[in-house]
Protein backbone atom coordinates (compact mmCIF):
# COMPACT_ATOMS: atom_id res chain seq x y z
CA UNK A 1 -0.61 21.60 -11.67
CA UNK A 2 -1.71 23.60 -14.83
CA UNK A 3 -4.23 21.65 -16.60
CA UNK A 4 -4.77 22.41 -20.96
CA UNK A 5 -8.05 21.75 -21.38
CA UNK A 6 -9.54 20.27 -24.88
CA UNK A 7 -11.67 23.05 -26.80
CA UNK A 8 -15.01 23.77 -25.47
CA UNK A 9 -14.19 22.74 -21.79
CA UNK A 10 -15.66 20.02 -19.68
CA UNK A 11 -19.58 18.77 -19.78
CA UNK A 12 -21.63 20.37 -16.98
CA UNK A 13 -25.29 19.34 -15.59
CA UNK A 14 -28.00 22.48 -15.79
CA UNK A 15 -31.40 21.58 -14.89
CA UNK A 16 -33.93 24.33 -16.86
CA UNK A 17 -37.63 24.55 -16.54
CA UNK A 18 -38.22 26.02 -20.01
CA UNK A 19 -42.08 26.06 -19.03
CA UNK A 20 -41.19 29.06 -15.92
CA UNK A 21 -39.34 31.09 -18.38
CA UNK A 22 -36.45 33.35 -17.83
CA UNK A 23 -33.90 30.95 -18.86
CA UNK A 24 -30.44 33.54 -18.68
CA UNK A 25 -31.73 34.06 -15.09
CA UNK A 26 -32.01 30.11 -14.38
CA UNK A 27 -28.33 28.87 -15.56
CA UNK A 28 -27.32 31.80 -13.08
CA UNK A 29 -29.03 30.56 -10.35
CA UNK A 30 -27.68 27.47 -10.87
CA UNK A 31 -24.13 28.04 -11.31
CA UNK A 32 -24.49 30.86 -8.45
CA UNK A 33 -25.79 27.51 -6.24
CA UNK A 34 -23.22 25.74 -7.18
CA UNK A 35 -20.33 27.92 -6.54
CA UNK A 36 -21.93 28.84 -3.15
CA UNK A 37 -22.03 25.21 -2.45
CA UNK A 38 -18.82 24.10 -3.83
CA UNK A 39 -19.43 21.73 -6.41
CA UNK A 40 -17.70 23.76 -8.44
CA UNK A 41 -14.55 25.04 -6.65
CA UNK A 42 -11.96 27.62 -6.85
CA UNK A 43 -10.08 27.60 -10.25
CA UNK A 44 -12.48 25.22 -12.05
CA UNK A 45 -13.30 25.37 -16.00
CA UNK A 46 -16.90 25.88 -16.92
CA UNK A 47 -17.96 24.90 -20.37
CA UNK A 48 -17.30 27.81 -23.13
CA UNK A 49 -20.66 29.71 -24.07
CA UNK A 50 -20.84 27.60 -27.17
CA UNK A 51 -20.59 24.41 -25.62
CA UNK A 52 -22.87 25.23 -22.62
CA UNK A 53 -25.83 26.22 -24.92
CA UNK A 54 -25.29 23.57 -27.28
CA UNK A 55 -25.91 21.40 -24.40
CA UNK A 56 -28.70 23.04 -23.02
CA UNK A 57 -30.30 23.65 -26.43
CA UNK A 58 -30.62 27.69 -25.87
CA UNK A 59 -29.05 30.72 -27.79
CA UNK A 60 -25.32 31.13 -27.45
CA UNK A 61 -26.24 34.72 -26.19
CA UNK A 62 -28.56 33.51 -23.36
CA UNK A 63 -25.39 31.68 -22.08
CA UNK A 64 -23.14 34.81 -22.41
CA UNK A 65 -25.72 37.25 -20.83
CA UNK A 66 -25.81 34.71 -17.50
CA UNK A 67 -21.37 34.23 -17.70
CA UNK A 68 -21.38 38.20 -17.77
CA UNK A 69 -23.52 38.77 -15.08
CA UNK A 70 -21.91 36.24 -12.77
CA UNK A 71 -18.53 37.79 -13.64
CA UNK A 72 -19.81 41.47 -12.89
CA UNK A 73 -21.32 39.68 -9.32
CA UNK A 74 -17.37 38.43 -8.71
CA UNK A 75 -18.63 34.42 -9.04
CA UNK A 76 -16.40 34.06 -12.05
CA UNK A 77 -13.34 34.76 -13.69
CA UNK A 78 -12.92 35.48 -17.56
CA UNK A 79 -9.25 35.99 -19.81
CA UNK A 80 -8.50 35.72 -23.17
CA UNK A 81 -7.38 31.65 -23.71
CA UNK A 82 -8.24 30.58 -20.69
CA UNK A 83 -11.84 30.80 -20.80
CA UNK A 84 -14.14 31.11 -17.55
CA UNK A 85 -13.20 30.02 -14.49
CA UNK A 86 -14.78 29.66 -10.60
CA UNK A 87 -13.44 32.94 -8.65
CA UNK A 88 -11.97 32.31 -5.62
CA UNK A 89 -14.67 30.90 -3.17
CA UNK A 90 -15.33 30.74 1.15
CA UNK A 91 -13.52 28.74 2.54
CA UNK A 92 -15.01 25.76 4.17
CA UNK A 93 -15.06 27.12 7.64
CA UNK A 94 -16.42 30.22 6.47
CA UNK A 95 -18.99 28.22 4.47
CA UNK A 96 -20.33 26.23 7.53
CA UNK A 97 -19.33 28.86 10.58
CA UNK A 98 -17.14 27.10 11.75
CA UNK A 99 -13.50 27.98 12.67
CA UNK A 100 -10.38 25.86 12.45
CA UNK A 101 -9.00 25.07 15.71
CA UNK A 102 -6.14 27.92 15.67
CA UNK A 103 -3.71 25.05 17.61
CA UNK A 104 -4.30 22.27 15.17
CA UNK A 105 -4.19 24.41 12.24
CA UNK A 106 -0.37 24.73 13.36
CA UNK A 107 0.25 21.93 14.74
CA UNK A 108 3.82 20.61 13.23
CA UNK A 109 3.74 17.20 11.32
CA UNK A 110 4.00 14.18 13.65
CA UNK A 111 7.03 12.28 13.24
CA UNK A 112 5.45 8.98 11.85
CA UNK A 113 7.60 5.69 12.52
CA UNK A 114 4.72 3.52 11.23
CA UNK A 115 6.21 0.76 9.40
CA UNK A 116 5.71 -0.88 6.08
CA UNK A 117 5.39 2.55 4.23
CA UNK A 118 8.11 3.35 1.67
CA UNK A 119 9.50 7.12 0.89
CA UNK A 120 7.54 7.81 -1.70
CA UNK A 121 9.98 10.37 -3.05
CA UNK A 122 11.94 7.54 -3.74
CA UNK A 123 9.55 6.32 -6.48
CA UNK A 124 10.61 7.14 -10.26
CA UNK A 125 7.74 8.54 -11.58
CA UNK A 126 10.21 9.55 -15.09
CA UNK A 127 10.47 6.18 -15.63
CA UNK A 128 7.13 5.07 -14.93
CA UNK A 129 5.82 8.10 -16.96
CA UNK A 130 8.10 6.50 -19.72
CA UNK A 131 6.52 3.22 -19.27
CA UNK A 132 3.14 3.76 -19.01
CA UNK A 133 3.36 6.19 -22.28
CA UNK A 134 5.53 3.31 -23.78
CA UNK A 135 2.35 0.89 -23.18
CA UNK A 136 -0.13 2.92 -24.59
CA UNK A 137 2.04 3.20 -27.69
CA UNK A 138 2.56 -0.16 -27.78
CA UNK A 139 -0.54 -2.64 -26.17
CA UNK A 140 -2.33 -3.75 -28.84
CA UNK A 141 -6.03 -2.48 -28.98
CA UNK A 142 -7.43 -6.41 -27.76
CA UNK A 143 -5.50 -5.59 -24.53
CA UNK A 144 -8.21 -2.56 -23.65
CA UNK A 145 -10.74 -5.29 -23.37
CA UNK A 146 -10.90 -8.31 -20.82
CA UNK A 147 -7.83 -10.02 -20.42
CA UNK A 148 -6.66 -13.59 -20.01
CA UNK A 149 -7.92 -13.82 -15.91
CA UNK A 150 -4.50 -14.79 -14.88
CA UNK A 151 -3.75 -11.37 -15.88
CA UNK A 152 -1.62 -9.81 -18.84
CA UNK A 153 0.49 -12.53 -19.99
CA UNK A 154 3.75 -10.03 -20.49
CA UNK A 155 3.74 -9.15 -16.82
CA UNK A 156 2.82 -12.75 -15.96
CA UNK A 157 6.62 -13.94 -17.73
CA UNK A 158 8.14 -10.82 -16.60
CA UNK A 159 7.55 -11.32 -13.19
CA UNK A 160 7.86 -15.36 -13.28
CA UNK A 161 11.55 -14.34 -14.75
CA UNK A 162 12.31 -12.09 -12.36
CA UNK A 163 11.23 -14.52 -9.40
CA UNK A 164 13.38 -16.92 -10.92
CA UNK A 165 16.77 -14.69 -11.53
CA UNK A 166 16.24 -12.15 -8.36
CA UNK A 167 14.58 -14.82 -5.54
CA UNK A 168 15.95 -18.32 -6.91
CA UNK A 169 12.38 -19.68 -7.22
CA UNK A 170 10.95 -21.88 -10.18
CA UNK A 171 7.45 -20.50 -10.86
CA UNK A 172 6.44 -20.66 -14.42
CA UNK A 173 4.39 -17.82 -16.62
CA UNK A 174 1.60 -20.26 -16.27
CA UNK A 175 2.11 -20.35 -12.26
CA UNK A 176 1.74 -17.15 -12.04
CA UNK A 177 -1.43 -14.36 -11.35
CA UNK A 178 -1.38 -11.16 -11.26
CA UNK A 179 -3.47 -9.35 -8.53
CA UNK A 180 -4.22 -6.16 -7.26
CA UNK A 181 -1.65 -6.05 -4.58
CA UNK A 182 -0.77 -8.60 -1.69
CA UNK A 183 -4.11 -8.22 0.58
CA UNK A 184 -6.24 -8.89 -2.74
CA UNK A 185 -3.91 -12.20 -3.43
CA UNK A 186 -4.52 -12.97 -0.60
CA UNK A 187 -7.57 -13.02 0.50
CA UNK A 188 -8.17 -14.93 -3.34
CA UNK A 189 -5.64 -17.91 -1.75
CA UNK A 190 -7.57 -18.43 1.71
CA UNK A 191 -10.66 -18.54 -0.03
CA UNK A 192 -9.79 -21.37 -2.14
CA UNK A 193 -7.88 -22.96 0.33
CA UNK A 194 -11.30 -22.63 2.67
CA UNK A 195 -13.57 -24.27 -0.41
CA UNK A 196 -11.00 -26.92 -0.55
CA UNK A 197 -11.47 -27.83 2.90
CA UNK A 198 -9.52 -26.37 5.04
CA UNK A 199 -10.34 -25.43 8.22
CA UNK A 200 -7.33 -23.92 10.15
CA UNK A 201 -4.23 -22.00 9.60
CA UNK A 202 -1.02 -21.58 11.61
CA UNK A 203 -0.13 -17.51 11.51
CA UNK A 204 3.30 -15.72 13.05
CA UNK A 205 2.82 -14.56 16.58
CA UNK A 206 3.84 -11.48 16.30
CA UNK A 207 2.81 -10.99 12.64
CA UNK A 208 1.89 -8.76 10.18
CA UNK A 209 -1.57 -6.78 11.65
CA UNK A 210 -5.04 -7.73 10.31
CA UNK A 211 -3.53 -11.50 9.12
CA UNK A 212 -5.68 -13.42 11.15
CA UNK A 213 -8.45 -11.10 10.58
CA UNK A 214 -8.35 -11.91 6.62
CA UNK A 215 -8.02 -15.33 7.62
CA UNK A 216 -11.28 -15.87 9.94
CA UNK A 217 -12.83 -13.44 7.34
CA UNK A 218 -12.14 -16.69 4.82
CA UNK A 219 -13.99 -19.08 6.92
CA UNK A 220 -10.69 -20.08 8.57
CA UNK A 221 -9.75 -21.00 11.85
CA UNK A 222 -6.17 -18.59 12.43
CA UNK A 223 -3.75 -20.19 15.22
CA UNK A 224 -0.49 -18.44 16.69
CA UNK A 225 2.39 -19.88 16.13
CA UNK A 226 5.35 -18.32 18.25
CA UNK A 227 8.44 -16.70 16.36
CA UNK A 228 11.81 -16.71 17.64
CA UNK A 229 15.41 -15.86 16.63
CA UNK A 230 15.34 -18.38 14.46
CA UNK A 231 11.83 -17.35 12.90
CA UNK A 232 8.92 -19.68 13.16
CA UNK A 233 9.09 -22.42 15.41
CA UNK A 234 8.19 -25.10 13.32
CA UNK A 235 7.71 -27.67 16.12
CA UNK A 236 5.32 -25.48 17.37
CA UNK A 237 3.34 -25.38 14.40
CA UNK A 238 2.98 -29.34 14.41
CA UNK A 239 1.24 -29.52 17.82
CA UNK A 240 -1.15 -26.99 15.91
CA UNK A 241 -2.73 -29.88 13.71
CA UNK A 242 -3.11 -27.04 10.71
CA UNK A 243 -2.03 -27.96 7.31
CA UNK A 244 -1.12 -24.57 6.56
CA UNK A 245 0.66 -21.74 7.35
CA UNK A 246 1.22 -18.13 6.42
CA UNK A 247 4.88 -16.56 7.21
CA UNK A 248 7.58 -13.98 6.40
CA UNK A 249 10.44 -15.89 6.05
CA UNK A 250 12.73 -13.79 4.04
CA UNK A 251 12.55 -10.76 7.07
CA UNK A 252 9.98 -11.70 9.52
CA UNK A 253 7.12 -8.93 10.66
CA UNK A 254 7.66 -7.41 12.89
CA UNK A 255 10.72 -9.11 14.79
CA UNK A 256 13.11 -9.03 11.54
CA UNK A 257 14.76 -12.16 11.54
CA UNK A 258 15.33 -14.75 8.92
CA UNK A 259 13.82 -18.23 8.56
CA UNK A 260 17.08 -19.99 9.14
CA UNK A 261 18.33 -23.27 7.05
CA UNK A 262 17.25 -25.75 9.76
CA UNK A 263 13.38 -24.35 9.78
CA UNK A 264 13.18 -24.23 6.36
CA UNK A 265 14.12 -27.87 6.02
CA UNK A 266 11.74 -28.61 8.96
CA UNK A 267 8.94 -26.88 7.29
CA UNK A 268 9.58 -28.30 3.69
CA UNK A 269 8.96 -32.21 5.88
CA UNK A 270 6.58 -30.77 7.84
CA UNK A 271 4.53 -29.94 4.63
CA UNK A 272 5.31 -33.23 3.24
CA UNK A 273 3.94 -34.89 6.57
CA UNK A 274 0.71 -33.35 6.59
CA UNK A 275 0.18 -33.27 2.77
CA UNK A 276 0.22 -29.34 3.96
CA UNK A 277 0.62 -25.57 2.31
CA UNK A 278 2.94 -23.03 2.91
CA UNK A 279 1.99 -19.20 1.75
CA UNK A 280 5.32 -17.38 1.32
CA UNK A 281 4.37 -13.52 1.80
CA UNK A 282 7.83 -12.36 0.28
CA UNK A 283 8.01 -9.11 2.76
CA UNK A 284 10.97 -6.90 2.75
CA UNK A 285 12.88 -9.49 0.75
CA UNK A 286 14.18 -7.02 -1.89
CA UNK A 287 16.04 -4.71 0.83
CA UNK A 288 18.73 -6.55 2.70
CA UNK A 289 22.16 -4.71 3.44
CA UNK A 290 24.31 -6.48 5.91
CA UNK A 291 23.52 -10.65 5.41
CA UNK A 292 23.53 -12.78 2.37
CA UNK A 293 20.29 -12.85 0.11
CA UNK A 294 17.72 -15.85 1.24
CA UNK A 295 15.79 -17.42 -1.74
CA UNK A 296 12.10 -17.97 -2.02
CA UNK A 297 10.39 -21.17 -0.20
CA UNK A 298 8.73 -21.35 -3.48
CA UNK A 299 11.95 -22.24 -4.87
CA UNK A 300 12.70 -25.09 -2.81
CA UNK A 301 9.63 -27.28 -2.98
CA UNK A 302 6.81 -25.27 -5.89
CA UNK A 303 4.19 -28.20 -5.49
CA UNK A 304 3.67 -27.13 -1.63
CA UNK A 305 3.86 -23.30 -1.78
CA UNK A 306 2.04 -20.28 -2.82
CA UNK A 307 4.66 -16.98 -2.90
CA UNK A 308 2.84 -13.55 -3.17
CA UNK A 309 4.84 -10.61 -4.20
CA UNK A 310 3.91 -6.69 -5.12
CA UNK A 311 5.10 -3.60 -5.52
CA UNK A 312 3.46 -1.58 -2.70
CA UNK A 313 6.78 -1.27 -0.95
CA UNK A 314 9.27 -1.66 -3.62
CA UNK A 315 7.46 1.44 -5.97
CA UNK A 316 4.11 3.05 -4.72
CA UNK A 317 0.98 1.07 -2.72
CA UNK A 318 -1.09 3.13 -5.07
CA UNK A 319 0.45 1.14 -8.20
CA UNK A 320 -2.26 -1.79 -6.62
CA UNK A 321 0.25 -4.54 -8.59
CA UNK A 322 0.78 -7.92 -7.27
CA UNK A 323 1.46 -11.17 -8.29
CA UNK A 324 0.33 -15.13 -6.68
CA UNK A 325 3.07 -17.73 -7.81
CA UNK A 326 0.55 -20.97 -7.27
CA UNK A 327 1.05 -24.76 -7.85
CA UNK A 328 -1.40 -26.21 -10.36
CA UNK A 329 -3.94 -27.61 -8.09
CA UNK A 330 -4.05 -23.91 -6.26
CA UNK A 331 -4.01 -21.56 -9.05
CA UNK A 332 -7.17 -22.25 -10.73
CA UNK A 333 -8.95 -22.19 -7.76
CA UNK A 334 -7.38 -18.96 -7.14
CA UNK A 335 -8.67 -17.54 -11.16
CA UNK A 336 -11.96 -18.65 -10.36
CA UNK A 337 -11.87 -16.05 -7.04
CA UNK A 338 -10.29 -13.50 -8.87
CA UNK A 339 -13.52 -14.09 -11.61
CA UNK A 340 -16.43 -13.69 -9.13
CA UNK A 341 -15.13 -10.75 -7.63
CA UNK A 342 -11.95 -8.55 -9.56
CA UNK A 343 -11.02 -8.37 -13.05
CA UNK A 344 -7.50 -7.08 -10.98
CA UNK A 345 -4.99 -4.48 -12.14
CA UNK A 346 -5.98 -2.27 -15.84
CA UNK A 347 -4.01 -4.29 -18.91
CA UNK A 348 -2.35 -0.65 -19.63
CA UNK A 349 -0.73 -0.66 -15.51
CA UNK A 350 0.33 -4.32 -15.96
CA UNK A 351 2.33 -3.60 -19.75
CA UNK A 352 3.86 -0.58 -17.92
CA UNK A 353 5.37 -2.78 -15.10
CA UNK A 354 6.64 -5.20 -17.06
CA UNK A 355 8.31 -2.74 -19.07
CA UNK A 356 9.82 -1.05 -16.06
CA UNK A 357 11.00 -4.66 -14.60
CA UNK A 358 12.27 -5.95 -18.22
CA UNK A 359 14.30 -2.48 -19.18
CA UNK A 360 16.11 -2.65 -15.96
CA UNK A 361 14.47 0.26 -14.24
CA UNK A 362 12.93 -1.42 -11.74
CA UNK A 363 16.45 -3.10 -10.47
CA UNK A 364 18.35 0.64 -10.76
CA UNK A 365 15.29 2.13 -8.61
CA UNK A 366 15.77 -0.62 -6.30
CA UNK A 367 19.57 -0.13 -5.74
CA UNK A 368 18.77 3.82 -5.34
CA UNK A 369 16.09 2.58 -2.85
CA UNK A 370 18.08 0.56 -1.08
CA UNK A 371 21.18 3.24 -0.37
CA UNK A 372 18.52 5.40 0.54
CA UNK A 373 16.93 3.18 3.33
CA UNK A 374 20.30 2.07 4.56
CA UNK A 375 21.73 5.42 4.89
CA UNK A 376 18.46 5.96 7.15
CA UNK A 377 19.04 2.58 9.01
CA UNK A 378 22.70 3.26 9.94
CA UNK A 379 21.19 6.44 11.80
CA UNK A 380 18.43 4.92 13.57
CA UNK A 381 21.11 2.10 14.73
CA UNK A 382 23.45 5.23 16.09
CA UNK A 383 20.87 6.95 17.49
CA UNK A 384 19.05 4.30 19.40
CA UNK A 385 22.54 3.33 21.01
CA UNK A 386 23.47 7.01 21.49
CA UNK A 387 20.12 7.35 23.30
CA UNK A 388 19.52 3.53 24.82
CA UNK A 389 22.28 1.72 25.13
CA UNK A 390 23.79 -0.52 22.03
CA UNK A 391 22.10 -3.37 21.54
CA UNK A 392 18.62 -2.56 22.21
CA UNK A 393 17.71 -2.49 18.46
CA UNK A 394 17.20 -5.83 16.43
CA UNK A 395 15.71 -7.01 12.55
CA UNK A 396 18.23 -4.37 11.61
CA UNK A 397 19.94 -6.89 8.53
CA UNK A 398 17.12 -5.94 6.07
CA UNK A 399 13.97 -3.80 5.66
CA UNK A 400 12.43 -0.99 6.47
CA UNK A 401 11.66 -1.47 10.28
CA UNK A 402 13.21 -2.60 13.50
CA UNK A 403 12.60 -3.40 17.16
CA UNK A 404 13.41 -1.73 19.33
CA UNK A 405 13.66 -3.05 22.76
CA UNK A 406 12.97 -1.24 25.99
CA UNK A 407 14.20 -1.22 29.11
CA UNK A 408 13.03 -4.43 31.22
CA UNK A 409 9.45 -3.36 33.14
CA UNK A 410 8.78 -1.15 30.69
CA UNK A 411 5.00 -0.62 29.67
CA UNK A 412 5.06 -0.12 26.20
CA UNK A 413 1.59 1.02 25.22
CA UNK A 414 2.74 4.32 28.21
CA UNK A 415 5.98 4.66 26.25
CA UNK A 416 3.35 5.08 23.25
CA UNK A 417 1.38 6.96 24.10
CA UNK A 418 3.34 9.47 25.99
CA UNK A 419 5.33 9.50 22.45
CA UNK A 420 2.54 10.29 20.81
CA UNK A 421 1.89 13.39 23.10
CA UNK A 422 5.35 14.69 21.81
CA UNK A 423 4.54 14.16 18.25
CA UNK A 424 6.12 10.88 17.68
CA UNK A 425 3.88 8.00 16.25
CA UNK A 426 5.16 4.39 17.12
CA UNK A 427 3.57 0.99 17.27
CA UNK A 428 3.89 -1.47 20.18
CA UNK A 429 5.02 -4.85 19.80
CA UNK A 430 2.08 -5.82 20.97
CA UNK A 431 -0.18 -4.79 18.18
CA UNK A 432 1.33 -7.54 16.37
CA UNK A 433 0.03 -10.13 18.35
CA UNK A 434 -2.80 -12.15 18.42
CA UNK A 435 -4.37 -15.33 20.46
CA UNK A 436 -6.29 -18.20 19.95
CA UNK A 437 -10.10 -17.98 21.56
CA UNK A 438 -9.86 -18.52 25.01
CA UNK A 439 -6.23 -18.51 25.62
CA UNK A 440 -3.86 -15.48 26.38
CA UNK A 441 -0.77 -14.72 24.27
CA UNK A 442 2.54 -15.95 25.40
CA UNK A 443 4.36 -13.01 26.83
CA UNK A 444 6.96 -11.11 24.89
CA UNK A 445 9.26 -8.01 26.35
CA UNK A 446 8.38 -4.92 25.67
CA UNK A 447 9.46 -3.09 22.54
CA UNK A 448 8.50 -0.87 19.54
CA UNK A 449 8.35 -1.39 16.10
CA UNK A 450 9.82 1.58 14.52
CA UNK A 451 9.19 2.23 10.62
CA UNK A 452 12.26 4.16 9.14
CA UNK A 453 11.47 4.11 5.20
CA UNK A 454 9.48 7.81 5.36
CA UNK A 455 11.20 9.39 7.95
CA UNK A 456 14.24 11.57 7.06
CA UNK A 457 17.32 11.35 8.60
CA UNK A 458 17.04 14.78 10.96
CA UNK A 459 13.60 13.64 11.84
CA UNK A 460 14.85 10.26 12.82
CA UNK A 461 17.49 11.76 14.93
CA UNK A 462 14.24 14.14 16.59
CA UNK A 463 12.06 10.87 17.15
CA UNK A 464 14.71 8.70 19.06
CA UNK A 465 15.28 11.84 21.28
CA UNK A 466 11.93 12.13 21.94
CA UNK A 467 10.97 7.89 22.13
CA UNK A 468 13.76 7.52 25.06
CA UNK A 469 12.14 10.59 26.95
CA UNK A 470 8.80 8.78 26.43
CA UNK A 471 10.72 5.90 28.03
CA UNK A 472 12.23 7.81 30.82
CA UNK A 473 15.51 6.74 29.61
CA UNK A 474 18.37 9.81 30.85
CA UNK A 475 20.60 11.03 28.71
């Protein structure tokens, strides 16, 4: 990317010892040190003669004597408009003797089926670009300063709207905090919830990774509850004792099913019961293709949930945007967290995402999204049953990720591993599992969870081939 630089160049540190003299032959040293040691790289913009000596307080021609002779010594670059630039410099190896492994340096691209990582060639930067220079037209100059904690009150009723119209909850502008993505929300939620007093909390067996490493992290006690075909099983999480619970109810991780009608009614009484809370983590819930949309628990009972939603998978992880949708008695505890440790997301990223959301961009990049990820679905689903037999995949309704099954005695950390020999990178069903202290994990069959949303079509096609040799299935 071509870079126009504002007149006179960027700033650039010199140290000068005006009492050893010789100061031409001192800013060449320097720069010549620098360039050697690649803090200033190929391509980069020094300072024009004019700014460089005003900042070092010498003659203009002192500066220009030290540019030419680095120029005649090849350390430099000089054109007409473009000012001076870093010549072309060792590489690294060259630098520190070392040579590149000749295989690596080849080696083709892995085929990576890690899951919960969107194409992001899918993500419209045109209309973000559009919104983000919208934003700075528009947010008022207060806006550059410290916000309201809960977060920028536009994208606060943006997203409490969209909640309401997209996942049939009820959360309010006032409900509702914005964060800097779903970990950060988080982690701001089981901290309150462990100052309040609680002590345990019941987690999906298999789950999202790292869940019940956030939660002990908190101060919290995190107990496995199992997941079936139905989604958690809610009687299950009553012999637990815990008064809360984190799930994925509208496409569970990793196994893909839905939190059916009769669970959600049990889990709405069981909250009632134990004067409990429910954290919604609203995963996957914006791409479904083949089932009817299920709302948000936060719609059905607001006093005894908190929903968290973002944007890492719906737009970019790097966007850091999230929102918590929290009952009155949880959502100031969850401001004060937010206080004593993030400000959260810049004012000026917040006003561009609620303009993307409120304009409509957002939905039209989520029905280009979704086309995208089912086209890539319907040729994992052929594949797999081309390659296994039909049947073996499952969660395949919504999402970006399946399981697939293997054949019964398989060992799926081999199967992994010997994929991962032929370039294919997979995770085991088992890395989704946890246990309590002390007591093993209920077994599961053996399966993979297979991330399709940054794979290409022809390179899904490649990594099935390649995941039922790994399984020693036969053509």
């Amino acid at each position: 990317m071509t870079v126009e630089w504002a007149r006179g160049g960027p700033d650039l540190l010199v140290f000068l010892d005006r009492d050893a003299g010789g100061l031409g032959s001192q800013i060449q040293a320097h720069l010549r040190a620098a360039i050697r040691e690649r803090r200033l790289v190929s391509g980069e913009r020094l300072p024009s003669t004019r700014r460089l000596a005003a900042l070092l307080g010498v003659a203009r021609g002192t500066v220009v004597e030290a540019y030419e002779q680095l120029l005649a010594e090849g350390y430099v670059l000089s054109t007409v408009g473009s000012g001076t630039r870093v010549a072309a410099t060792p590489s690294s190896e060259e630098v520190s003797g070392h040579v590149a492994d000749p295989v690596s340096a080849v080696s083709p691209r892995p085929i990576d089926f890690e899951y919960g990582i969107p194409d992001l060639r899918t993500v419209p930067l045109s209309d973000w670009s559009w919104a983000v220079s919208k934003a700075t037209s528009t947010l008022p100059t207060a806006a550059l300063g410290d916000d309201d904690p809960a977060g920028w009150r536009h994208l606060r009723d943006v997203v409490s709207a969209y909640h309401r119209r997209v996942r049939a909850g009820s959360a309010t502008t006032d409900d509702t905090v914005i964060v800097a993505g779903f970990r950060q929300g988080l982690t701001f939620a089981l901290a309150t919830l462990a100052r309040r007093g609680t002590h345990a909390i019941a987690l999906e067996d298999p789950g999202p990774r790292d869940h019940d490493v956030i939660a002990q992290r908190a101060g919290l006690q995190a107990v496995p509850v199992p997941v079936d075909e139905e989604g958690l099983d809610v009687g299950r999480l009553r012999e637990t004792g815990a008064r809360a619970v984190l799930l994925t109810p509208a496409h569970q991780c990793p196994t893909g099913v839905a939190l059916g009608p009769s669970r959600r009614r049990d889990l709405m009484a069981w909250a009632e019961e134990v004067d409990g809370v429910i954290l919604e983590d609203d995963y996957d819930a914006e791409f479904r293709y083949d089932r009817q949309p299920v709302g948000s628990l936060q719609g059905l009972n607001p006093r005894r949930v908190i929903a968290f939603g973002s944007v890492s998978k719906t737009l970019a992880p790097a966007l850091r945007l999230g929102w918590v949708l929290a009952p009155p008695q949880w959502r100031d505890g969850i401001i004060e967290e937010k206080q004593l440790t993030s400000r959260g997301a810049p004012s000026l990223d917040q006003e561009a995402l609620a303009l993307l959301m409120e304009t409509g961009r957002f939905d039209r990049h989520l029905r280009r999204a979704r086309e995208v990820y089912r086209a890539r679905r319907d040729v994992l689903a052929a594949e797999v049953d081309r390659a296994f037999e039909p049947g073996r995949l499952t969660g395949l309704a919504a999402g970006c990720h399946a399981v697939l099954q293997l054949p019964a005695g398989a060992d799926e950390r081999a199967v992994s591993a010997t994929a991962a020999t032929l370039g294919v990178v997979v995770n085991t069903l088992g890395r989704y599992r946890f246990s309590a202290e002390g007591r093993p994990a209920e077994p599961l069959a053996p399966a993979l969870v297979i991330g399709f949303g940054n794979v290409d079509e022809a390179r899904i096609r490649d990594g099935v081939r390649i995941l039922a040799a790994a399984a020693g299935v036969q053509p």
